[in-house]
Protein backbone atom coordinates (compact mmCIF):
# COMPACT_ATOMS: atom_id res chain seq x y z
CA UNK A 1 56.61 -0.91 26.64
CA UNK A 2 56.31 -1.00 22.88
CA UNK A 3 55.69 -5.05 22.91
CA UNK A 4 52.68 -4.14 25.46
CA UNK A 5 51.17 -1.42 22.78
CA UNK A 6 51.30 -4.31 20.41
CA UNK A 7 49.48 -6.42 22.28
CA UNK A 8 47.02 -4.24 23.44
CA UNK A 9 46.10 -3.27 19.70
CA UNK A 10 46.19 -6.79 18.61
CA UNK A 11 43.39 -7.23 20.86
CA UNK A 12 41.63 -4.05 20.61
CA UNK A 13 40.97 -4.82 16.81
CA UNK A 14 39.36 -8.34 17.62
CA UNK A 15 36.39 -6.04 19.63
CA UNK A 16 36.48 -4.23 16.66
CA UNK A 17 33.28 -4.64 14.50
CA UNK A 18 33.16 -4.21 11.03
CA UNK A 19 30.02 -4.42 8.46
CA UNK A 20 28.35 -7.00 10.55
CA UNK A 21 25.13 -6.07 9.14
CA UNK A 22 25.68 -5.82 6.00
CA UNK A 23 23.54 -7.13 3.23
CA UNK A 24 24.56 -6.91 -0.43
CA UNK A 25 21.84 -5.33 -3.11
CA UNK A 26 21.05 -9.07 -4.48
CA UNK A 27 19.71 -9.88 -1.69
CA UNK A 28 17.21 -7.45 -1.24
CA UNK A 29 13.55 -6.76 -2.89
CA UNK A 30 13.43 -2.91 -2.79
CA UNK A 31 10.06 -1.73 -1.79
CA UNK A 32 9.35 1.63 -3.36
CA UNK A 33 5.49 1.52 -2.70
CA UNK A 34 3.10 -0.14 -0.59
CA UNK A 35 -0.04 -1.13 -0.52
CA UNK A 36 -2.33 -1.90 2.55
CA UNK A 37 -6.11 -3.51 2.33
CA UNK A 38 -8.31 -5.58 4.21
CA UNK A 39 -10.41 -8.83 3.67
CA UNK A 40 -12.26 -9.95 6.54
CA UNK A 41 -10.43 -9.71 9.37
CA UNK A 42 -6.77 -10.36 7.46
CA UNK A 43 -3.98 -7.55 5.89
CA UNK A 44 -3.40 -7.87 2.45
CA UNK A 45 -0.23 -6.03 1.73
CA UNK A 46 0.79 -5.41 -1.82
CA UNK A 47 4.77 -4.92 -2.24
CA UNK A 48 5.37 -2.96 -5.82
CA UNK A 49 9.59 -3.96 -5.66
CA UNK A 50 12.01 -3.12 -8.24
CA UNK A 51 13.31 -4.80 -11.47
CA UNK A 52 16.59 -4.66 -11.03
CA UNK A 53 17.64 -5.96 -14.80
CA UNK A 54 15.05 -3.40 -16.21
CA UNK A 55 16.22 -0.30 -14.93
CA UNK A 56 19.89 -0.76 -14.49
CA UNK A 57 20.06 -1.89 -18.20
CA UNK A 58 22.14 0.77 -20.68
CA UNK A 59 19.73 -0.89 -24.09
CA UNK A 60 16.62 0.01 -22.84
CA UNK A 61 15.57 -3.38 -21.02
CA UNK A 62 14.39 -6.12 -22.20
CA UNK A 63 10.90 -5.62 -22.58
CA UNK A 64 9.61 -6.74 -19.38
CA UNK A 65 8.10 -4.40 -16.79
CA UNK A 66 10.32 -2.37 -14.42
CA UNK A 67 8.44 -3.35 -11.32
CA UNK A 68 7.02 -6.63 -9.87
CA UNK A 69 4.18 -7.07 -7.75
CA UNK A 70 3.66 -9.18 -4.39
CA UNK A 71 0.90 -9.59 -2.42
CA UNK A 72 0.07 -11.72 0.52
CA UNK A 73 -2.32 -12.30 3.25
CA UNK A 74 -1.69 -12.37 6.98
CA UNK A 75 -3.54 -12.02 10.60
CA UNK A 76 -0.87 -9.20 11.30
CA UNK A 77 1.08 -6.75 8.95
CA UNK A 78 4.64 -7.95 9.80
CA UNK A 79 3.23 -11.55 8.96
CA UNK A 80 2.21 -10.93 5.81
CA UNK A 81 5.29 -9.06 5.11
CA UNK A 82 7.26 -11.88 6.09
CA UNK A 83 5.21 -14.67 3.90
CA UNK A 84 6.12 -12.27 0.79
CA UNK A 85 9.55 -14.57 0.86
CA UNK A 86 7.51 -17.44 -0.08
CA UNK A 87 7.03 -15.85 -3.56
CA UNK A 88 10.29 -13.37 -3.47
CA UNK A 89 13.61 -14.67 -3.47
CA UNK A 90 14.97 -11.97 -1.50
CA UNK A 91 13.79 -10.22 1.84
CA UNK A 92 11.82 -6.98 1.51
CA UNK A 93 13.83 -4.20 2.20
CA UNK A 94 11.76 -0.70 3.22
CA UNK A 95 14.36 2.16 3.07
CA UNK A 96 13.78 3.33 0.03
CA UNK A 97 10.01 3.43 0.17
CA UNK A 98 8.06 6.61 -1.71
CA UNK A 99 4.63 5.92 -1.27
CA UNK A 100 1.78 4.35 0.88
CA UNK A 101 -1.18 3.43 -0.10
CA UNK A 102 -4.32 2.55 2.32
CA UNK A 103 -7.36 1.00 0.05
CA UNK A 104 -10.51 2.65 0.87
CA UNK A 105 -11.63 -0.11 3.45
CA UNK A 106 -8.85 -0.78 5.20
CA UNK A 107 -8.61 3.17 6.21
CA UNK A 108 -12.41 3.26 7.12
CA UNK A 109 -11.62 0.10 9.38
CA UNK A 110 -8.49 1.79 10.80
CA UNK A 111 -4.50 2.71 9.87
CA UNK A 112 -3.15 2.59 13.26
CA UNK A 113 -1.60 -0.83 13.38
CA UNK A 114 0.36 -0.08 9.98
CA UNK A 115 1.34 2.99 11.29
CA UNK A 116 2.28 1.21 14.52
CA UNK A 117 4.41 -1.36 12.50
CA UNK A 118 5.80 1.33 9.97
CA UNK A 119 7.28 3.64 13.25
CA UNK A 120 8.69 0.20 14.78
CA UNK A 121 10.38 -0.82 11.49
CA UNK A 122 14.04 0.53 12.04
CA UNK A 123 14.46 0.50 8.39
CA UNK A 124 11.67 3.22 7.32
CA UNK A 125 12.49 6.79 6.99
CA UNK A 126 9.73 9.46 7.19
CA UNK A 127 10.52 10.45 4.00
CA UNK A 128 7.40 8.72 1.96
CA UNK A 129 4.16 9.57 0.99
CA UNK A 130 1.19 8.56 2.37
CA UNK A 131 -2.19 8.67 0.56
CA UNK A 132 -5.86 6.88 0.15
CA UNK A 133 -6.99 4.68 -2.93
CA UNK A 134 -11.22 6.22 -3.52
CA UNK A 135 -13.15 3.87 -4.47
CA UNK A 136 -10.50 1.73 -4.68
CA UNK A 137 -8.15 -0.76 -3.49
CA UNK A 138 -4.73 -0.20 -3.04
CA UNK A 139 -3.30 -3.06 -4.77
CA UNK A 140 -5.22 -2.03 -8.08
CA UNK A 141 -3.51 1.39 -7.13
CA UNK A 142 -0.12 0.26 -7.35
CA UNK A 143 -0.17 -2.40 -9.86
CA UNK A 144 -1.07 0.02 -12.77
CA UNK A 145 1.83 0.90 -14.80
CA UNK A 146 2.82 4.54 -15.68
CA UNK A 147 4.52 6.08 -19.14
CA UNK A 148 6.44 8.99 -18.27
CA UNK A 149 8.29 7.34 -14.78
CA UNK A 150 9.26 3.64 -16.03
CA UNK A 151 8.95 3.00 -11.72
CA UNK A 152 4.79 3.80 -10.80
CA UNK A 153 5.82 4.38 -7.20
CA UNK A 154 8.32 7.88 -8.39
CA UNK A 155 5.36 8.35 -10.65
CA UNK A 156 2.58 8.58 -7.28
CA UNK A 157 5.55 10.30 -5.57
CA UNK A 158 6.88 12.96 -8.14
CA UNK A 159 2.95 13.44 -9.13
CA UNK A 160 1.90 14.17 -5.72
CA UNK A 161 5.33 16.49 -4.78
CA UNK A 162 4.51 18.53 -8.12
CA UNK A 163 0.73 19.03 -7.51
CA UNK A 164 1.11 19.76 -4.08
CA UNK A 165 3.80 22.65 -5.77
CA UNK A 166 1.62 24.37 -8.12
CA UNK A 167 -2.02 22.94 -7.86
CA UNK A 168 -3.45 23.83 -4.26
CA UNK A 169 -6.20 20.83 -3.40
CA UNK A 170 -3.28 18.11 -2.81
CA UNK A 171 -0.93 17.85 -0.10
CA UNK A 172 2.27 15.48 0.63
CA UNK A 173 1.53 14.06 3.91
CA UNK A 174 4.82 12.32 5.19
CA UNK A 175 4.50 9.60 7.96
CA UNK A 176 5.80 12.06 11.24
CA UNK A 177 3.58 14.43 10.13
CA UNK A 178 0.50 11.86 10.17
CA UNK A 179 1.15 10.48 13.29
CA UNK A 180 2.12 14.23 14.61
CA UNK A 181 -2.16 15.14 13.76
CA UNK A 182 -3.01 11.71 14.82
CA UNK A 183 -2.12 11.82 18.36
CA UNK A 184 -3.15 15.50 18.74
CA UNK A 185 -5.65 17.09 20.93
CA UNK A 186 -7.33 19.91 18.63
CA UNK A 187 -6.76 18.80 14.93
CA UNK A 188 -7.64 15.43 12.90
CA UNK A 189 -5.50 14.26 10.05
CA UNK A 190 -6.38 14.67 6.69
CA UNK A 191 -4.69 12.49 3.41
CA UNK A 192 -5.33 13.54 -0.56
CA UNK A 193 -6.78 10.39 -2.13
CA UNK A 194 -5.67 8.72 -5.45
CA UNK A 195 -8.05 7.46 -8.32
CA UNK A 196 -7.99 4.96 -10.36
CA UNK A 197 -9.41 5.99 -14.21
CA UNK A 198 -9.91 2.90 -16.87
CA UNK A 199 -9.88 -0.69 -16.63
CA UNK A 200 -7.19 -2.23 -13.69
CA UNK A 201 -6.53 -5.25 -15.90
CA UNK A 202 -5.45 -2.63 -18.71
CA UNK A 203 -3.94 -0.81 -16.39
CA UNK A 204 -0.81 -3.62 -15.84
CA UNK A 205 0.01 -4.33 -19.27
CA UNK A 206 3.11 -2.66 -20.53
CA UNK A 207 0.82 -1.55 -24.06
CA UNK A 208 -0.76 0.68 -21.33
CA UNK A 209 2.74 2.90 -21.28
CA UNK A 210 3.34 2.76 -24.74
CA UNK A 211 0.26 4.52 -25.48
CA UNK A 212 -0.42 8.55 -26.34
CA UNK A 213 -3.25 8.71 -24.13
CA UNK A 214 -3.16 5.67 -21.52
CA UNK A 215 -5.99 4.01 -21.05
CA UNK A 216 -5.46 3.70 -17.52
CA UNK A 217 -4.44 6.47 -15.35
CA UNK A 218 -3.84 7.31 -11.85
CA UNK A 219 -4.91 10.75 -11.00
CA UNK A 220 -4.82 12.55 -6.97
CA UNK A 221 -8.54 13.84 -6.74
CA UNK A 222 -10.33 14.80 -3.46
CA UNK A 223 -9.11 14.61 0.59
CA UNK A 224 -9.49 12.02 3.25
CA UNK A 225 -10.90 13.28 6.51
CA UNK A 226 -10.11 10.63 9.62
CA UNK A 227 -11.34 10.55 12.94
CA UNK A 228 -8.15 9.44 14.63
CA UNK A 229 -6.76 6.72 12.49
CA UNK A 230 -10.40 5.81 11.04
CA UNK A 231 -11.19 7.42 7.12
CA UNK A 232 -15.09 8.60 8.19
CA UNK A 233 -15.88 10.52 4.06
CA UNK A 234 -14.20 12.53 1.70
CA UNK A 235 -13.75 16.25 0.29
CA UNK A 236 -14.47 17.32 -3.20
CA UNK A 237 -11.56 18.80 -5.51
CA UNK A 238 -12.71 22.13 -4.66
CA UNK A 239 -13.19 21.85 -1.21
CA UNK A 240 -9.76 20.14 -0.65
CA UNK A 241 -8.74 23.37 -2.41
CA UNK A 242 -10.19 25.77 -0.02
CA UNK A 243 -9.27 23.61 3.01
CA UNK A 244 -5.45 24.36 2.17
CA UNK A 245 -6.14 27.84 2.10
CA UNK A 246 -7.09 27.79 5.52
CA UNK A 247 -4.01 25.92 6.85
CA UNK A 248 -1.90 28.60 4.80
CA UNK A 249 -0.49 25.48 2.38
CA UNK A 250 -1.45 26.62 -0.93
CA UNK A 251 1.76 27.52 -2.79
CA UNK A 252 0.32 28.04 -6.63
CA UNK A 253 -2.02 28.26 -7.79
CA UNK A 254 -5.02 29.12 -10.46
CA UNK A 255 -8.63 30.62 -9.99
CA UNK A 256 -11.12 32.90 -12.17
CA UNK A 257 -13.76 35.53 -11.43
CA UNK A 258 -16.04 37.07 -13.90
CA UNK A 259 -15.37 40.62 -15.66
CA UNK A 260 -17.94 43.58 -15.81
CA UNK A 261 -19.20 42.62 -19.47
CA UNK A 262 -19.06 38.90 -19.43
CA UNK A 263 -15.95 36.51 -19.37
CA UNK A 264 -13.42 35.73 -17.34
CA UNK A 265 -10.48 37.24 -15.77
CA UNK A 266 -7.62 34.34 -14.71
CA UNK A 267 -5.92 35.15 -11.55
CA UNK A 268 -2.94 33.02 -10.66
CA UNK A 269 -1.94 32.30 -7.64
CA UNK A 270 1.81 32.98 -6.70
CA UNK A 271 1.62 32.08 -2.99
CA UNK A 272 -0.53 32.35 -0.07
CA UNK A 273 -0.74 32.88 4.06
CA UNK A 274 -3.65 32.03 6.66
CA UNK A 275 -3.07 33.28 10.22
CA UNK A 276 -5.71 31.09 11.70
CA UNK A 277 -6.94 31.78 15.49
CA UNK A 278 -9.63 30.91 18.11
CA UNK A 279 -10.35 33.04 20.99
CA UNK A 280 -13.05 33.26 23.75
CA UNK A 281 -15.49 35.79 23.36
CA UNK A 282 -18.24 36.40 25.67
CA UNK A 283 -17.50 33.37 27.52
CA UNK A 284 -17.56 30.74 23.96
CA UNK A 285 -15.11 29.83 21.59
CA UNK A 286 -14.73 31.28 18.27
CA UNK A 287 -12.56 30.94 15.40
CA UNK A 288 -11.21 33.42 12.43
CA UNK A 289 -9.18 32.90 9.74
CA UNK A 290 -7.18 35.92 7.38
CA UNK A 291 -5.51 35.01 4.52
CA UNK A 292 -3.48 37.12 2.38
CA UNK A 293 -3.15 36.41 -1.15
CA UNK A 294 -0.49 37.43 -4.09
CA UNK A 295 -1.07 37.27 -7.21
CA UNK A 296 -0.86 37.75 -11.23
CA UNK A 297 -3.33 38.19 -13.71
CA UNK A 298 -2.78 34.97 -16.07
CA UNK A 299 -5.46 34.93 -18.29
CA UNK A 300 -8.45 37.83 -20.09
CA UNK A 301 -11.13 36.12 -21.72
CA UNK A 302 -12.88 39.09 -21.61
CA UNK A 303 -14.05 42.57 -23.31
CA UNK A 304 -13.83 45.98 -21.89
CA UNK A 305 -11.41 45.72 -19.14
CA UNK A 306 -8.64 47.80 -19.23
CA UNK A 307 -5.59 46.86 -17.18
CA UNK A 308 -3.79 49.76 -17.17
CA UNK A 309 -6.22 51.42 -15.21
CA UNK A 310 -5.97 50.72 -11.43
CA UNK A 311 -9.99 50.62 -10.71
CA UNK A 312 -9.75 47.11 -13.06
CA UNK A 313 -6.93 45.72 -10.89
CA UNK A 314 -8.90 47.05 -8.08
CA UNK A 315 -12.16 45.01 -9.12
CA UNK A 316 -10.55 42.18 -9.54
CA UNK A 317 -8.89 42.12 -6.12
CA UNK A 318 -12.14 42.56 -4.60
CA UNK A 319 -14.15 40.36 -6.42
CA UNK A 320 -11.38 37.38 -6.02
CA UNK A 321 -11.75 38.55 -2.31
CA UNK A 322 -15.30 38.10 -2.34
CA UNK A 323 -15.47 34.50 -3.80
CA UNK A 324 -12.72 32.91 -1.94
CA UNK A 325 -14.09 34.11 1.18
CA UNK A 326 -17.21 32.56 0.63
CA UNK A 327 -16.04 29.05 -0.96
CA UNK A 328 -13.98 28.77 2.09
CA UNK A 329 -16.89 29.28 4.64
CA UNK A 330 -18.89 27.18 3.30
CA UNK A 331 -16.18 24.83 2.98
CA UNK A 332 -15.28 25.43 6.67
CA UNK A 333 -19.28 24.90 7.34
CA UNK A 334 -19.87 21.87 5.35
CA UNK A 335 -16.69 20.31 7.44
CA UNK A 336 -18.31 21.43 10.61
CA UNK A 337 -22.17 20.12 9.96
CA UNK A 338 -21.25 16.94 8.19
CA UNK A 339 -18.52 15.62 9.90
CA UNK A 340 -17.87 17.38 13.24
CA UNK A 341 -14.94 16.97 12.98
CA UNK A 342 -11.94 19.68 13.52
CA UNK A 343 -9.04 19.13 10.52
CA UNK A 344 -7.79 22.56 10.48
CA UNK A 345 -6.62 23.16 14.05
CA UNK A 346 -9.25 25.49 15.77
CA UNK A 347 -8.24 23.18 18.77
CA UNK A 348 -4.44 24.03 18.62
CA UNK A 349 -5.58 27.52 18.33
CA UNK A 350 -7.61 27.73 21.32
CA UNK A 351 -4.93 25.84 23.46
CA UNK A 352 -2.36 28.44 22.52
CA UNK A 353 -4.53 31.24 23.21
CA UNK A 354 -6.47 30.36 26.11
CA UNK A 355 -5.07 27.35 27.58
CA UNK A 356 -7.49 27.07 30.67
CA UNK A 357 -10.27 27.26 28.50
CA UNK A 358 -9.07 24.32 26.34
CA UNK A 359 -9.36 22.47 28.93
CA UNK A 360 -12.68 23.05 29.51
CA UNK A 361 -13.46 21.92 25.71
CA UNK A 362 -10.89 19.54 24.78
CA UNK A 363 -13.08 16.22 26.26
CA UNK A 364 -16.18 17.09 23.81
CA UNK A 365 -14.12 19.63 21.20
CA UNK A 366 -15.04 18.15 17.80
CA UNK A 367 -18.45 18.88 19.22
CA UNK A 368 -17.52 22.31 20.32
CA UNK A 369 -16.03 22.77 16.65
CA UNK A 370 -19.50 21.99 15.16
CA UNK A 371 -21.25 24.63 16.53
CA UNK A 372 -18.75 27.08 16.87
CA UNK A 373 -18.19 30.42 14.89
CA UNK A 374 -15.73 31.15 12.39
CA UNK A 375 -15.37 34.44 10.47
CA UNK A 376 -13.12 34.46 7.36
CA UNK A 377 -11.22 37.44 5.64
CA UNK A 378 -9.39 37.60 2.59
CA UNK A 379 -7.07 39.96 1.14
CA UNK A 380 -5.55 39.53 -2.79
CA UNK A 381 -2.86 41.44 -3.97
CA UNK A 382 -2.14 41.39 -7.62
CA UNK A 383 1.05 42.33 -8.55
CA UNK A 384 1.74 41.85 -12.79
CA UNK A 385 -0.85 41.46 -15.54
CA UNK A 386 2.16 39.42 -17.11
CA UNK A 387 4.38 40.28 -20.64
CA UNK A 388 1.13 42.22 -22.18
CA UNK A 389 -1.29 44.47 -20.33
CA UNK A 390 -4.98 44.67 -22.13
CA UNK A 391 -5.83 41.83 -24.04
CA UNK A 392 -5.73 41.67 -28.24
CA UNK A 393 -9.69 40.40 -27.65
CA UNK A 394 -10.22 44.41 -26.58
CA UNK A 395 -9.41 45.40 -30.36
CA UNK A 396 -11.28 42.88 -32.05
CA UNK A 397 -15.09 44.02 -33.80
């Protein structure tokens, strides 16, 4: 009996597998951005991989730059991908990947087909970035080299994570939650874009890090509106702003209104909810949005307003009420009469509410979203007027 056990184990650990797919770290390029364009009808992808020597080194490196650069052409994106080992010694290797980047072009022609690739690709994780180069391609975008983050990919990533944290116009859109707006009936994805400030050709020498000031930087300014996977225009700073205050993303942030006498009173934001709906009403659609706001008084550049009494918090809960709600209509309105196009979710809205009447507007809806009525309400709530309550400018002749 015992000589059988043997046997059977002997053979049982030949069908055993062990690392059989195993590749060791030298033999990989890891791809911590990438960068998609198009000339003519080609890809060009751009493959910003790692310097190994640079950052593992304990003495600082050796003075060359922490990242190299690949680019290639090719009829599809897995070809081009491929030719990359014509330059690279190793394979490119996706896992670790932090940040996308479509140039300009290539999104007004169409992301689908990267996307497609991306979701096939059993080594990417939904765990990067995705974002738009304005103006821009995004090989320029990721061949710039930053100070602070010795990798530029962490640098796009960590930039856009922190923003998104405390500065309400950007947003970190991850690839499930791209494709998730992509393929949905009632909502059209939106992407914060990236610009490029100075000279490109500055922008890739390492004398651009060791600067005070950079000469070239890489800032996230402005939002992306697509039509399915197609970029079809763009959304200023402050419109991006009020945009996430409608989909109930803002998380910090920082806004003004003016006192009685002249100046201005600096509200910051310390977190914010929409509850955003769409109903029928005699026998059409309409939308409303509510959002409640919390917040601190961070700044008095002003005379004559006393914050110990209530009325002066009171004024400037209203009168923050008053301007938001009207930046964000005519946000809301300048979406619907330029673009037609629904990218905060009316559609989901009305499907949830009244599901046989979405189906009634869901052929022609970004139509339907055009013309349709929205009313907005805002309520702020300010809580502290920080460490100090009236200003020092109040005792000043």
């Amino acid at each position: 009996m015992e000589r059988k056990t043997l046997i059977l184990i002997l053979f049982s650990s030949i069908l055993l597998s062990g690392c059989w797919n195993k590749r060791e770290l030298n033999e990989l390029s890891i791809v911590l951005g990438l960068g998609v364009d198009k000339e003519q009808d080609q890809y060009v992808l751009t493959a910003q991989v790692v310097n190994p020597s640079e950052i593992a080194s304990k003495k600082g490196g050796s003075g060359k730059a922490p990242v190299v650069v690949y680019q290639t052409k090719g009829d599809t994106l897995l070809e081009a991908a491929r030719k990359v080992t014509t330059a690279a010694p190793r394979k490119l290797y996706f896992a670790h990947l932090r940040i996308l980047v479509f140039g300009e072009k290539s999104a007004k022609e169409g992301i689908g087909g990267t996307i497609d690739a991306l979701l096939r690709e059993p080594e990417v994780r939904n765990d990067f970035y995705i974002t738009v180069a304005k103006n821009a391609k995004a090989a320029d975008v990721l061949k710039v080299l930053t100070p602070l983050e010795k990798i530029p990919a962490n640098n796009l990533f960590n930039s856009l994570e922190a923003s998104a944290k405390s500065w309400a116009p950007t947003e970190g859109v991850t690839l499930d939650k791209l494709v998730n707006k992509m393929v949905s009936d009632g909502i059209s994805p939106i992407l914060t874009g990236v610009e490029i400030h100075g000279n490109v050709n500055e922008g890739v020498n390492l004398k651009n890090t060791e600067r005070t000031k950079p000469k070239t930087t890489l800032d996230y300014k402005g939002t992306a509106i697509f039509k399915q996977d197609k970029l079809i225009g763009w959304l200023n700073e402050k419109e991006s702003r009020d945009v996430n205050y409608v989909l109930g993303k803002v998380k910090s942030s920082v806004g003004y209104v003016r006192c009685p006498q002249g100046g201005k009173a600096v509200i910051e934001v310390m977190g914010a909810k929409s509850k955003l709906a769409a109903k029928m009403i005699k026998g059409k659609p309409q939308g409303s949005v509510r959002v409640k706001v919390r917040g601190n008084v961070g700044e008095v550049e002003c005379k004559g307003l006393d914050l110990t009494n209530p009325k002066s918090i009171s004024y400037l809960e209203r009168v923050s009420e008053i301007s938001l709600k009207e930046k964000m209509k005519l946000t809301i309105e300048h979406v619907q009469k330029n673009y037609k196009i629904d990218i905060f979710g009316f559609g989901e809205a009305l499907y949830r509410s009244e599901p046989d009447a979405w189906k009634k507007y869901k052929k022609d809806w970004d139509q339907t979203f055009s013309e349709m009525p929205v009313t907005v309400k805002v309520d702020v709530s300010i809580r502290q007027t920080g460490t100090i309550s009236n200003s020092p400018l109040n005792n000043m002749k």
